[in-house]
N, C-alpha and C. Protein backbone atom coordinates (compact mmCIF):
# COMPACT_ATOMS: atom_id res chain seq x y z
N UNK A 1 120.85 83.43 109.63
CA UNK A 1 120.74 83.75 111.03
C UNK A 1 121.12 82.52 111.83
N UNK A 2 122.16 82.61 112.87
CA UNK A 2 122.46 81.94 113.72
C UNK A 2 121.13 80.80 114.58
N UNK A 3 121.20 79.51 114.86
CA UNK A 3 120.44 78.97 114.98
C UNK A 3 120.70 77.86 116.57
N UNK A 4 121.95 77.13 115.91
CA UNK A 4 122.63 76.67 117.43
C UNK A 4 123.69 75.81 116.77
N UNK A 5 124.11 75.00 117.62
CA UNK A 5 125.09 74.25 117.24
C UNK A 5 125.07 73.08 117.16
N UNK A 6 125.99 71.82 116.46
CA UNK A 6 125.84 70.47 116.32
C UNK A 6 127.14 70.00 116.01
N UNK A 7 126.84 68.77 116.14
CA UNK A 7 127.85 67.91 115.86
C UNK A 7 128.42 67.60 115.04
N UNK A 8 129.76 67.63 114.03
CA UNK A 8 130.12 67.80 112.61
C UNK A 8 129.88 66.39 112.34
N UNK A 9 129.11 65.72 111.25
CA UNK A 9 128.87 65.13 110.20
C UNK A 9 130.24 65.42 109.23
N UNK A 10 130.72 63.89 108.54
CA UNK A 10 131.31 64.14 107.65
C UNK A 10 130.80 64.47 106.33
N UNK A 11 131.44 65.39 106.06
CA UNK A 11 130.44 66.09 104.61
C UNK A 11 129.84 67.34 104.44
N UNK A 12 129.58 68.17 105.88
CA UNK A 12 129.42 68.99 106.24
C UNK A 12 130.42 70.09 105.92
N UNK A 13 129.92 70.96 105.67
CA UNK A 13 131.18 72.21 104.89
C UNK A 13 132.58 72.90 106.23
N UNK A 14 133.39 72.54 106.32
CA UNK A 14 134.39 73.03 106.91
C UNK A 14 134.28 74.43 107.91
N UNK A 15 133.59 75.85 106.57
CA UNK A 15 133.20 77.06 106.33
C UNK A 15 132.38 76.75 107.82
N UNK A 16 131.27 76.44 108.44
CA UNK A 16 130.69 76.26 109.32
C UNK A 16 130.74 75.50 110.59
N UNK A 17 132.34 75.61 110.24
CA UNK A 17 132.82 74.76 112.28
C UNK A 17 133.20 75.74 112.69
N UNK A 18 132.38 75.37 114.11
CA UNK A 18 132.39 76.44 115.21
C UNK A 18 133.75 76.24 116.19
N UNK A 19 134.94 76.82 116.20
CA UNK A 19 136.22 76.65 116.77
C UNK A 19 135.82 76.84 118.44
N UNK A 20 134.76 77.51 118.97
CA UNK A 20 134.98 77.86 120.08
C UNK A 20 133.90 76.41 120.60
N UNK A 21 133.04 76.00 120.20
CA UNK A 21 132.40 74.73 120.89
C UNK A 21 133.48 73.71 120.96
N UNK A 22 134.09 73.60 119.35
CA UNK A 22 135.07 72.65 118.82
C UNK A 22 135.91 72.14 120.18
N UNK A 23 136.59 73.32 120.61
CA UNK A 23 137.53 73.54 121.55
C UNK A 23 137.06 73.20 122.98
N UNK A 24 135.73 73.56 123.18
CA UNK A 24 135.15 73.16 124.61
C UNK A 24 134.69 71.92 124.50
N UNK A 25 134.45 71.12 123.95
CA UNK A 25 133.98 69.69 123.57
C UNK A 25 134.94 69.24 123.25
N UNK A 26 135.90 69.22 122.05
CA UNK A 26 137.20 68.19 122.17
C UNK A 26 136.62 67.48 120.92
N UNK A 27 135.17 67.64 120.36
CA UNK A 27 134.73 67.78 119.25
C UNK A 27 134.52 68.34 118.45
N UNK A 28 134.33 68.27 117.04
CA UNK A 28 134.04 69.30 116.24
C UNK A 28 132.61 69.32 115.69
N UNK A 29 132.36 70.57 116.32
CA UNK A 29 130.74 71.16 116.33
C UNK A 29 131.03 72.09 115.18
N UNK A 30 129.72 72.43 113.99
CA UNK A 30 129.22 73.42 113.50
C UNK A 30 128.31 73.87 114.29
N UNK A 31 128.19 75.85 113.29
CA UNK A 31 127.20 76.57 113.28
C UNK A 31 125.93 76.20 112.44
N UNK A 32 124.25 75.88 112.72
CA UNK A 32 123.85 75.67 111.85
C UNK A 32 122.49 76.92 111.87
N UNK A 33 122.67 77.23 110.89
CA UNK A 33 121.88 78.94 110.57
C UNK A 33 120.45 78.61 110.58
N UNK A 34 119.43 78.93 110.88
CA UNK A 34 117.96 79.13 109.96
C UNK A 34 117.88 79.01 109.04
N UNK A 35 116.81 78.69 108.24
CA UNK A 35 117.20 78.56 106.46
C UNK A 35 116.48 80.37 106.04
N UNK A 36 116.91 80.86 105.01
CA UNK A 36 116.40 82.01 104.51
C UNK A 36 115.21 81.65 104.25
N UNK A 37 114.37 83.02 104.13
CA UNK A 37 112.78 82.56 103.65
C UNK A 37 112.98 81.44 102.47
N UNK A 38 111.45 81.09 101.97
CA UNK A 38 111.66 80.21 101.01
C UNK A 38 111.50 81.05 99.78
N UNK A 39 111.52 80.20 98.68
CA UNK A 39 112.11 80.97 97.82
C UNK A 39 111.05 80.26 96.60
N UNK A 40 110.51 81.18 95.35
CA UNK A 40 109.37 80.74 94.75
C UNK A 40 109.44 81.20 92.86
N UNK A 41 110.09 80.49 92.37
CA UNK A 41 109.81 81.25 90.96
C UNK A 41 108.33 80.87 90.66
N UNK A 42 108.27 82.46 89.73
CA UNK A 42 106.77 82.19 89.36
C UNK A 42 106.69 82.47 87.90
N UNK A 43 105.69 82.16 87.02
CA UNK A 43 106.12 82.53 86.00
C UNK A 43 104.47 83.08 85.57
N UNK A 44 104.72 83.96 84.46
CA UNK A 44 103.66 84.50 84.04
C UNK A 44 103.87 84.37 82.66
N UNK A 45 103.00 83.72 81.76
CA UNK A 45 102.92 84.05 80.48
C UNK A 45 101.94 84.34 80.44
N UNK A 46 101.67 85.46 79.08
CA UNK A 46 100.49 85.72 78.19
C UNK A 46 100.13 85.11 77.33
N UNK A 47 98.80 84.40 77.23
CA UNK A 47 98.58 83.51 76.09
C UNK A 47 97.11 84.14 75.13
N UNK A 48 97.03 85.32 75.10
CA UNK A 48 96.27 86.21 74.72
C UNK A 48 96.53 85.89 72.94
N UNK A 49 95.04 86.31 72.45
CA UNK A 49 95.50 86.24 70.59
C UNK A 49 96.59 87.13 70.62
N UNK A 50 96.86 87.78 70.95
CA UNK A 50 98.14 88.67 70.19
C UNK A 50 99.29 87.68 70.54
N UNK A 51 99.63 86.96 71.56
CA UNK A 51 100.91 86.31 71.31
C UNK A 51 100.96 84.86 70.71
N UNK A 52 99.45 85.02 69.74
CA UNK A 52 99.75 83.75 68.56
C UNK A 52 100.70 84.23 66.96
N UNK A 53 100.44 85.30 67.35
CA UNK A 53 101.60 85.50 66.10
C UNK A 53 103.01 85.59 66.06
N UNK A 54 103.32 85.61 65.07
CA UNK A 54 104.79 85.08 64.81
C UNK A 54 105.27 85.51 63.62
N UNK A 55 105.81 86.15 62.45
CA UNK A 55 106.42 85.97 61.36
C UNK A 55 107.31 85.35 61.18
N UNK A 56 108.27 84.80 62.16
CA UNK A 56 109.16 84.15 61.74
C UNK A 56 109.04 82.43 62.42
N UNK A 57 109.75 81.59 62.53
CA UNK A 57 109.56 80.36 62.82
C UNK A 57 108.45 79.85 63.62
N UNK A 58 108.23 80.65 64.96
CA UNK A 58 108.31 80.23 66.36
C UNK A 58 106.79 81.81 66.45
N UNK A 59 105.58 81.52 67.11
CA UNK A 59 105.25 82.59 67.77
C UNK A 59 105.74 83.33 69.15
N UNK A 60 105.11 84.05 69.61
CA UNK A 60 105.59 85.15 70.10
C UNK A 60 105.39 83.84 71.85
N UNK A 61 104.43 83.40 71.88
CA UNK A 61 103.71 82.24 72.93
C UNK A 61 105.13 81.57 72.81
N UNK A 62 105.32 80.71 71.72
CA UNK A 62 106.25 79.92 72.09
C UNK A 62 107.54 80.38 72.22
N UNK A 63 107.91 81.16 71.99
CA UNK A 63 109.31 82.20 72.24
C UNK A 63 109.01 82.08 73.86
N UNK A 64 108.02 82.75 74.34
CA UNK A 64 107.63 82.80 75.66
C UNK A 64 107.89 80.90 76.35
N UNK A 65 107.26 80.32 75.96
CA UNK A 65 107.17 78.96 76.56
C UNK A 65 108.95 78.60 76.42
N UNK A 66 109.32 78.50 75.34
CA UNK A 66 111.00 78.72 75.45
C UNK A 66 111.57 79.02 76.32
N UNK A 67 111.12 80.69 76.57
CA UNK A 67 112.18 81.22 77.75
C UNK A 67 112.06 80.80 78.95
N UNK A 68 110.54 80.18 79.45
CA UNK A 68 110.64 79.44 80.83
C UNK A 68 111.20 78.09 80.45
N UNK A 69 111.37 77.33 79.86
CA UNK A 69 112.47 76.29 79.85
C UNK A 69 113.61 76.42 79.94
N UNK A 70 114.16 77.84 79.40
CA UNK A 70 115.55 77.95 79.62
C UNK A 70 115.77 78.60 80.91
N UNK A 71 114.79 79.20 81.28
CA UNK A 71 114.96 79.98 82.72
C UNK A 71 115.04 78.64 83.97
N UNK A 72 113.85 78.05 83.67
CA UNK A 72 114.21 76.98 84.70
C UNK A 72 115.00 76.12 84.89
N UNK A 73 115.88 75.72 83.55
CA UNK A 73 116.97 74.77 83.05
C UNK A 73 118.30 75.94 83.96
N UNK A 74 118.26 76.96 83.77
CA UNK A 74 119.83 77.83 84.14
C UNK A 74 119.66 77.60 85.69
N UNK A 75 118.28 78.06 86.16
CA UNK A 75 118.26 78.64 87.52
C UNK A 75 117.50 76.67 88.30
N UNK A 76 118.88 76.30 87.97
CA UNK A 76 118.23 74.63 88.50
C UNK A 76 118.35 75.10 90.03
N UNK A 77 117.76 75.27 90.59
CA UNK A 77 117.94 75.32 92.25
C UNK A 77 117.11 74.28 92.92
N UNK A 78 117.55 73.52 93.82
CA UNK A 78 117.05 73.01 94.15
C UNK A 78 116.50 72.52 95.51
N UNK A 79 116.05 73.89 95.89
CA UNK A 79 115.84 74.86 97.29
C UNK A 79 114.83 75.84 96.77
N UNK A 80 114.56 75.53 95.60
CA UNK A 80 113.52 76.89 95.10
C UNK A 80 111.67 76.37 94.62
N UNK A 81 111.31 76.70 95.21
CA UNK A 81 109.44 76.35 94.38
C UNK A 81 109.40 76.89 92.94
N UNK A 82 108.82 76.14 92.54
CA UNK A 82 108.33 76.76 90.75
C UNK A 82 106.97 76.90 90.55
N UNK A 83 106.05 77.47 90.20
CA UNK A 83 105.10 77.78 89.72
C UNK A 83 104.83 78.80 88.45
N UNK A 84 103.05 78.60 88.22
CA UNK A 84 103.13 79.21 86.77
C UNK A 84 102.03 79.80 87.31
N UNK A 85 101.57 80.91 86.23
CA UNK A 85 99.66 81.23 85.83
C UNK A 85 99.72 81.41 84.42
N UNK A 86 98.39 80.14 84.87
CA UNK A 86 98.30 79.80 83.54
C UNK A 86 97.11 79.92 83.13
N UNK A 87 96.78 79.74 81.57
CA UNK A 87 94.93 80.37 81.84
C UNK A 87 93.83 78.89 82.06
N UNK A 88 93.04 78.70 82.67
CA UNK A 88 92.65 77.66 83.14
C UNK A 88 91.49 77.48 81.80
N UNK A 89 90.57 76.44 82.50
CA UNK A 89 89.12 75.59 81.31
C UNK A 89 88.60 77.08 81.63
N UNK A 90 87.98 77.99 82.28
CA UNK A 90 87.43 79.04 82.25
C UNK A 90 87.58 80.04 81.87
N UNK A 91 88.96 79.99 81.58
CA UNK A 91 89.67 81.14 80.59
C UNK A 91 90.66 82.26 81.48
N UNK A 92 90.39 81.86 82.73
CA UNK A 92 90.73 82.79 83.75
C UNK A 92 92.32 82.40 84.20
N UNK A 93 93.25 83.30 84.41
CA UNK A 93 94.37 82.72 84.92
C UNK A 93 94.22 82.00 86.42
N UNK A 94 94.92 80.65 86.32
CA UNK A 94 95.26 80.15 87.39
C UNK A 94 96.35 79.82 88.47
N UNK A 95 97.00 79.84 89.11
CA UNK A 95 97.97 79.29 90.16
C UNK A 95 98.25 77.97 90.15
N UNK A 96 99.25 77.30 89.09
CA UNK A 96 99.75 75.69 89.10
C UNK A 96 101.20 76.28 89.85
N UNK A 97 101.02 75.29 90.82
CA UNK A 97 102.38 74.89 91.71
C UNK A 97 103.16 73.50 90.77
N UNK A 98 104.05 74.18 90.54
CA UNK A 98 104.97 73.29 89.25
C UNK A 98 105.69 72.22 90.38
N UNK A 99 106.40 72.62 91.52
CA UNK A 99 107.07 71.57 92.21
C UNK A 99 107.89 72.35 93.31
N UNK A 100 108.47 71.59 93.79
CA UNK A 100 110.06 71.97 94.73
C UNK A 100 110.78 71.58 94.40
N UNK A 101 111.26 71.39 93.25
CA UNK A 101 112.20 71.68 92.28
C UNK A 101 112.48 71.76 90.48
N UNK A 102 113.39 72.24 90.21
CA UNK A 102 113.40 72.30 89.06
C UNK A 102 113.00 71.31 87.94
N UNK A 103 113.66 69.67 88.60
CA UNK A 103 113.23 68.58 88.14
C UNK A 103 111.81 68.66 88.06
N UNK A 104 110.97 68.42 88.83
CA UNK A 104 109.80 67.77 88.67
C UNK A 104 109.10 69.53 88.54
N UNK A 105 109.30 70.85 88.37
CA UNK A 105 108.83 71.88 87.98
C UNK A 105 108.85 71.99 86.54
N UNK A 106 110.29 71.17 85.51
CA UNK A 106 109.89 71.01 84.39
C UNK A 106 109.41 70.41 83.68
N UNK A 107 109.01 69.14 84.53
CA UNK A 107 107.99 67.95 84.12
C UNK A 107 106.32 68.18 83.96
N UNK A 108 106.73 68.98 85.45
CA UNK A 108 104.83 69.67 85.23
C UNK A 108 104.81 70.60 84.25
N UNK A 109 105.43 71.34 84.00
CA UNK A 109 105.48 72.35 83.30
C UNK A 109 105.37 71.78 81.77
N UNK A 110 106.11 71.12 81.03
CA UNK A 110 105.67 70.23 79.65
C UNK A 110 104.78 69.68 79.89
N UNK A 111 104.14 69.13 80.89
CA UNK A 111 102.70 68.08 81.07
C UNK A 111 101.77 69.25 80.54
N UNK A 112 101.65 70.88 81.19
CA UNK A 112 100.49 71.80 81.31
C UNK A 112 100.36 72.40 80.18
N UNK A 113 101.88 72.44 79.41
CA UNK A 113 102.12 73.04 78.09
C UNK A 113 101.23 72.08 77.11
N UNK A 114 102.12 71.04 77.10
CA UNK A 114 100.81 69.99 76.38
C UNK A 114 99.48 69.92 76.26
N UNK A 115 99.35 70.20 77.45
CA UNK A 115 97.51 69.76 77.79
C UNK A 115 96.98 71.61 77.36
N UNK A 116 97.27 72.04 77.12
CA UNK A 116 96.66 74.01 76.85
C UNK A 116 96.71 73.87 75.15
N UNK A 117 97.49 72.96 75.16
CA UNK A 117 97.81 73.38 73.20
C UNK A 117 96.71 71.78 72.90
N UNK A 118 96.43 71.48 73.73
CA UNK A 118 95.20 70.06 73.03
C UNK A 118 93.70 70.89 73.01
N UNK A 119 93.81 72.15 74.32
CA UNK A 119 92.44 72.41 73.94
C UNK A 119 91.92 72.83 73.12
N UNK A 120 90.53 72.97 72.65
CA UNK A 120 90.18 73.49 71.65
C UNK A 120 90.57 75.17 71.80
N UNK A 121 90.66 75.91 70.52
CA UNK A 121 91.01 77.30 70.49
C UNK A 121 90.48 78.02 71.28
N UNK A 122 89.30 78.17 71.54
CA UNK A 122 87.82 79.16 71.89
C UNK A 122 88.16 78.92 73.78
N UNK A 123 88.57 77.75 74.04
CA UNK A 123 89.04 77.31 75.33
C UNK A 123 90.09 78.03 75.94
N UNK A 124 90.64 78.25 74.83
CA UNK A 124 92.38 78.85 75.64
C UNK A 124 92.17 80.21 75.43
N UNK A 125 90.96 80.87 75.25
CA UNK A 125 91.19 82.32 74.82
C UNK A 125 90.73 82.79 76.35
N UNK A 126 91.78 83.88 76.80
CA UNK A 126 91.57 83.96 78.22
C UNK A 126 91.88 86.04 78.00
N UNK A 127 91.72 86.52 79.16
CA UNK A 127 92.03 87.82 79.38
C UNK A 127 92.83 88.08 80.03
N UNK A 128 93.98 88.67 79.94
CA UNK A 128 94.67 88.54 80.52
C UNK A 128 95.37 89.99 81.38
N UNK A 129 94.92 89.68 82.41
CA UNK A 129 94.66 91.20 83.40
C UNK A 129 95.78 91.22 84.29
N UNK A 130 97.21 91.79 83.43
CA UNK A 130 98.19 91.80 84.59
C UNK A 130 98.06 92.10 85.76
N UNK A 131 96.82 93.36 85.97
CA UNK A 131 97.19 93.33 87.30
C UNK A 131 96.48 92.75 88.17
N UNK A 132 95.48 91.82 87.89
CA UNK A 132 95.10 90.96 89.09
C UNK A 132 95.82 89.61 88.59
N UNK A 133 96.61 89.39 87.60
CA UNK A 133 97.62 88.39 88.45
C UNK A 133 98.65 88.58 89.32
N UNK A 134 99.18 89.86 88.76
CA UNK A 134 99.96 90.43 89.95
C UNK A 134 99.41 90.48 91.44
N UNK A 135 98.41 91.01 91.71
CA UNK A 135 97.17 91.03 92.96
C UNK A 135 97.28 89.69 93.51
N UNK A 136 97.28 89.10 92.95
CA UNK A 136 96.94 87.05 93.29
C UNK A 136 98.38 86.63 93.66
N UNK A 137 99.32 87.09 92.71
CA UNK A 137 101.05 86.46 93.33
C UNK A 137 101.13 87.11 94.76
N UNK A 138 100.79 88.52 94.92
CA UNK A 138 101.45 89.43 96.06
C UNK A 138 100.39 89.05 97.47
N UNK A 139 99.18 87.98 96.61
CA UNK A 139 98.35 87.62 97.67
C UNK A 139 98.63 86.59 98.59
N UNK A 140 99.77 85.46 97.56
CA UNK A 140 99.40 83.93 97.54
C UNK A 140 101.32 83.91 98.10
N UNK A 141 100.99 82.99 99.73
CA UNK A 141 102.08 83.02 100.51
C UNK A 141 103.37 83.69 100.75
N UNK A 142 102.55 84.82 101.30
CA UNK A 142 103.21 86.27 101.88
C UNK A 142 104.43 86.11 102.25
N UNK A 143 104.74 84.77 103.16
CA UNK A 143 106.13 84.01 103.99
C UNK A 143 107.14 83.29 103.07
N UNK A 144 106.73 83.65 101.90
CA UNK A 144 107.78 83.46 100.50
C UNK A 144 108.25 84.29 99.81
N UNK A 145 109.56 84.63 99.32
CA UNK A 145 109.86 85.73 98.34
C UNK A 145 110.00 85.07 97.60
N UNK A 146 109.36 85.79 96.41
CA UNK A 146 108.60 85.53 94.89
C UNK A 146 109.90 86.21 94.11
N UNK A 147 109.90 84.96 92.57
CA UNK A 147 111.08 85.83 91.89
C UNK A 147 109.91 85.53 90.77
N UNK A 148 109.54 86.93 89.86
CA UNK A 148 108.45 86.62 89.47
C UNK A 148 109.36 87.20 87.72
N UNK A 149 108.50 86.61 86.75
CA UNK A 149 108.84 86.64 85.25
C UNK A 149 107.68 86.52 84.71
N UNK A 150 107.63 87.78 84.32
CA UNK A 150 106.46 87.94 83.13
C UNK A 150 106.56 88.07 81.45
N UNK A 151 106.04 87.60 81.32
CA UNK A 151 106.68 87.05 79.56
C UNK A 151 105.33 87.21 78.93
N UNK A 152 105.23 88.61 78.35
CA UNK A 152 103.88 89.28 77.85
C UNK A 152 104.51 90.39 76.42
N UNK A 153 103.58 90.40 75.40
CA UNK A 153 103.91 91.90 74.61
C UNK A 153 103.32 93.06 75.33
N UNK A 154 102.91 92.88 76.09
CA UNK A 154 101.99 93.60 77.12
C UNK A 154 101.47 94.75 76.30
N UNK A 155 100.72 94.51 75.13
CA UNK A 155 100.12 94.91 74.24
C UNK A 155 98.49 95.33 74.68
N UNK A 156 98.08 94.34 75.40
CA UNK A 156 96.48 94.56 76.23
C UNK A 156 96.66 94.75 77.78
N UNK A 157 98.11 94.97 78.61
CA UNK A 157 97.95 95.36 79.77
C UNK A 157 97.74 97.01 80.03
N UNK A 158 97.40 96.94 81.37
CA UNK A 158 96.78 98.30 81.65
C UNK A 158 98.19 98.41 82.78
N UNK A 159 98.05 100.01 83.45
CA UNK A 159 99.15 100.50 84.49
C UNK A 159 99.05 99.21 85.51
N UNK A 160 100.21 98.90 86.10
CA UNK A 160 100.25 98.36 87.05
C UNK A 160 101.34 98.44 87.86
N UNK A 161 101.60 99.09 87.89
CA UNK A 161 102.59 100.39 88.87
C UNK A 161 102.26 99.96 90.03
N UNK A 162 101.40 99.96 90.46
CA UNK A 162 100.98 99.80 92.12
C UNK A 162 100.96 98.71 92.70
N UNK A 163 100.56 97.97 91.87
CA UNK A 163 100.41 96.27 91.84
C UNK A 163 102.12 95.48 92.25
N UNK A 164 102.96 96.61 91.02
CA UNK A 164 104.51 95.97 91.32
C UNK A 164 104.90 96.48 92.27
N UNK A 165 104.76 97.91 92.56
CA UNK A 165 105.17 98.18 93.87
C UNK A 165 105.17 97.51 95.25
N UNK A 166 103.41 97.23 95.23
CA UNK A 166 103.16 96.14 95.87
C UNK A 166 104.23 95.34 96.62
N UNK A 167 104.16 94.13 95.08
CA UNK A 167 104.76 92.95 95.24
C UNK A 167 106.08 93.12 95.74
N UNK A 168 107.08 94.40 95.37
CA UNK A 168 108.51 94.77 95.42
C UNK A 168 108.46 95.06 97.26
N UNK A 169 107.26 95.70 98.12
CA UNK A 169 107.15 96.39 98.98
C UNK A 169 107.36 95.18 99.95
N UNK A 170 107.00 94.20 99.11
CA UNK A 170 107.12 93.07 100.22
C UNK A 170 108.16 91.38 100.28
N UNK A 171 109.59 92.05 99.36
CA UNK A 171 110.39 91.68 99.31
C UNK A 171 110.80 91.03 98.13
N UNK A 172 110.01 90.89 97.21
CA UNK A 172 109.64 89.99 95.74
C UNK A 172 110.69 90.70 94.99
N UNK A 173 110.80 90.21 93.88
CA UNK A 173 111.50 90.40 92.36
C UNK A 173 110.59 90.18 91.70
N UNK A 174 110.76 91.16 90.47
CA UNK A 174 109.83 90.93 89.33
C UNK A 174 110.42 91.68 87.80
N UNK A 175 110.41 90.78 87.44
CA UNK A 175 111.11 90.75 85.61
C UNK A 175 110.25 91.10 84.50
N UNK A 176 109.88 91.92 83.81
CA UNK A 176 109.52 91.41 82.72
C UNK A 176 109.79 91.78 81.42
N UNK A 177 109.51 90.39 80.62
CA UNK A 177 110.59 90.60 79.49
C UNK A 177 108.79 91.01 78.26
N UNK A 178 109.09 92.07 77.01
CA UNK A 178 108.36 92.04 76.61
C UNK A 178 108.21 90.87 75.51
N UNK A 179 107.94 90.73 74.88
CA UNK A 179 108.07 89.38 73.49
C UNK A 179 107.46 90.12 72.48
N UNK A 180 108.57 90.38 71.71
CA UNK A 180 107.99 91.22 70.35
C UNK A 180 108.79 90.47 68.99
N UNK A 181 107.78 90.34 68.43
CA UNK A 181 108.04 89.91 67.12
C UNK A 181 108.85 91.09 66.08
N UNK A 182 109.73 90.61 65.21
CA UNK A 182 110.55 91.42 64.04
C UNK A 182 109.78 92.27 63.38
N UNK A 183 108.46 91.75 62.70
CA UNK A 183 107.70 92.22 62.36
C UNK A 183 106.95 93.51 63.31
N UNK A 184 106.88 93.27 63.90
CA UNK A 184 105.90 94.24 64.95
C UNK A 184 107.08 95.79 65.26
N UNK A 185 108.20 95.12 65.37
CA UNK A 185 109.39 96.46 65.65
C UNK A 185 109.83 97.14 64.08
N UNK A 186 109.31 96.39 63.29
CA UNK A 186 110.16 97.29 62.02
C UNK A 186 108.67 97.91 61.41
N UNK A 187 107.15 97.19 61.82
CA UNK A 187 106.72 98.39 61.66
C UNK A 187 106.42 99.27 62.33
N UNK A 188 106.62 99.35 63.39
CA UNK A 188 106.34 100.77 64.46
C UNK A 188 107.27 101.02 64.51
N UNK A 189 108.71 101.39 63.94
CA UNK A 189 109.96 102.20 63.61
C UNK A 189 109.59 103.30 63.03
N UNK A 190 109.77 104.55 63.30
CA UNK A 190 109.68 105.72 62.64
C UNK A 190 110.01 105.98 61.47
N UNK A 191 109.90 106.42 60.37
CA UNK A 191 110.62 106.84 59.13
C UNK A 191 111.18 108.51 59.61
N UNK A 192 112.35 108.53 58.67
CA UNK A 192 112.58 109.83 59.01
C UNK A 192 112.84 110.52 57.59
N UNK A 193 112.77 111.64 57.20
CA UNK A 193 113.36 112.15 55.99
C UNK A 193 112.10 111.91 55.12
């Protein structure tokens, strides 16, 4: 959205000189816009016993912890907030603001990973109630659109239909990828014959 006009800076993108100030000044003025809302990845993992298993190398958790490294590594923006929920000392998911940017969002982000895998087991065992984390994202700074990633087998979630609607109703994105182990798909494959 149109905002007003200024004085061209060298370095300033071309794409945004205003020809008709340009011309009345004898200078060259840009257009300079509003910035779009702000902008917020969030991330959701499940760290529930079911995504400690694994049959093959890697559990189903760290497959998950993976994909937000690679998600935040592709989507380097650096105009974007990062955050996580994560399950806190009480077991309860929490709201860590990773950064305003990718840099220092993946720094916090290995710092929190670290510090969850030092606690004792009985510590990290949390419940994990998609839909009041969902409830808490669609709660927590309304004046932001949320690009949200949930990285669950969503094996212990309940409906939350309403919850995404929600969040979608009020301009958000929301992803989620399930995390299923080899094992888990070849035995709930049907036999036939």
């Amino acid at each position: 959205e149109f905002d007003q006009v200024r004085l061209y800076i060298p370095g300033d993108p071309f794409s945004r000189l205003n020809p008709r100030a340009t011309l009345m000044h004898g200078q060259p003025y840009i257009n300079v816009r509003m910035p779009d809302r702000e902008l917020e990845m969030v991330f959701i993992i499940d760290f529930t016993d079911s995504m400690h298993f694994g049959s093959c190398e890697d559990t189903k958790l760290e497959n998950s912890i993976n994909l937000v490294r690679i998600a935040m590594d592709v989507i380097h923006d650096e105009q974007m907030r990062y955050s996580l929920y994560a399950p806190g000392i009480l077991g309860e998911y929490e709201y860590v603001f990773l950064g305003n940017n990718a840099d220092s969002g993946i720094k916090k982000f290995e710092s929190i990973i670290s510090s969850i895998g030092k606690l004792p087991q009985k510590k990290t065992k949390c419940v994990f109630d998609l839909q009041e984390v969902i409830r808490s994202v669609g709660r927590l700074h309304p004046n932001i659109t949320k690009y949200v990633l949930i990285l669950s087998d969503f094996i212990f979630a309940m409906d939350y239909r309403g919850e995404l609607n929600y969040l979608k109703s009020q301009g958000n994105r929301v992803l989620g990828f399930a995390i299923v182990d080899p094992m888990e798909v070849s035995a709930s494959a049907p036999k036939l014959g």
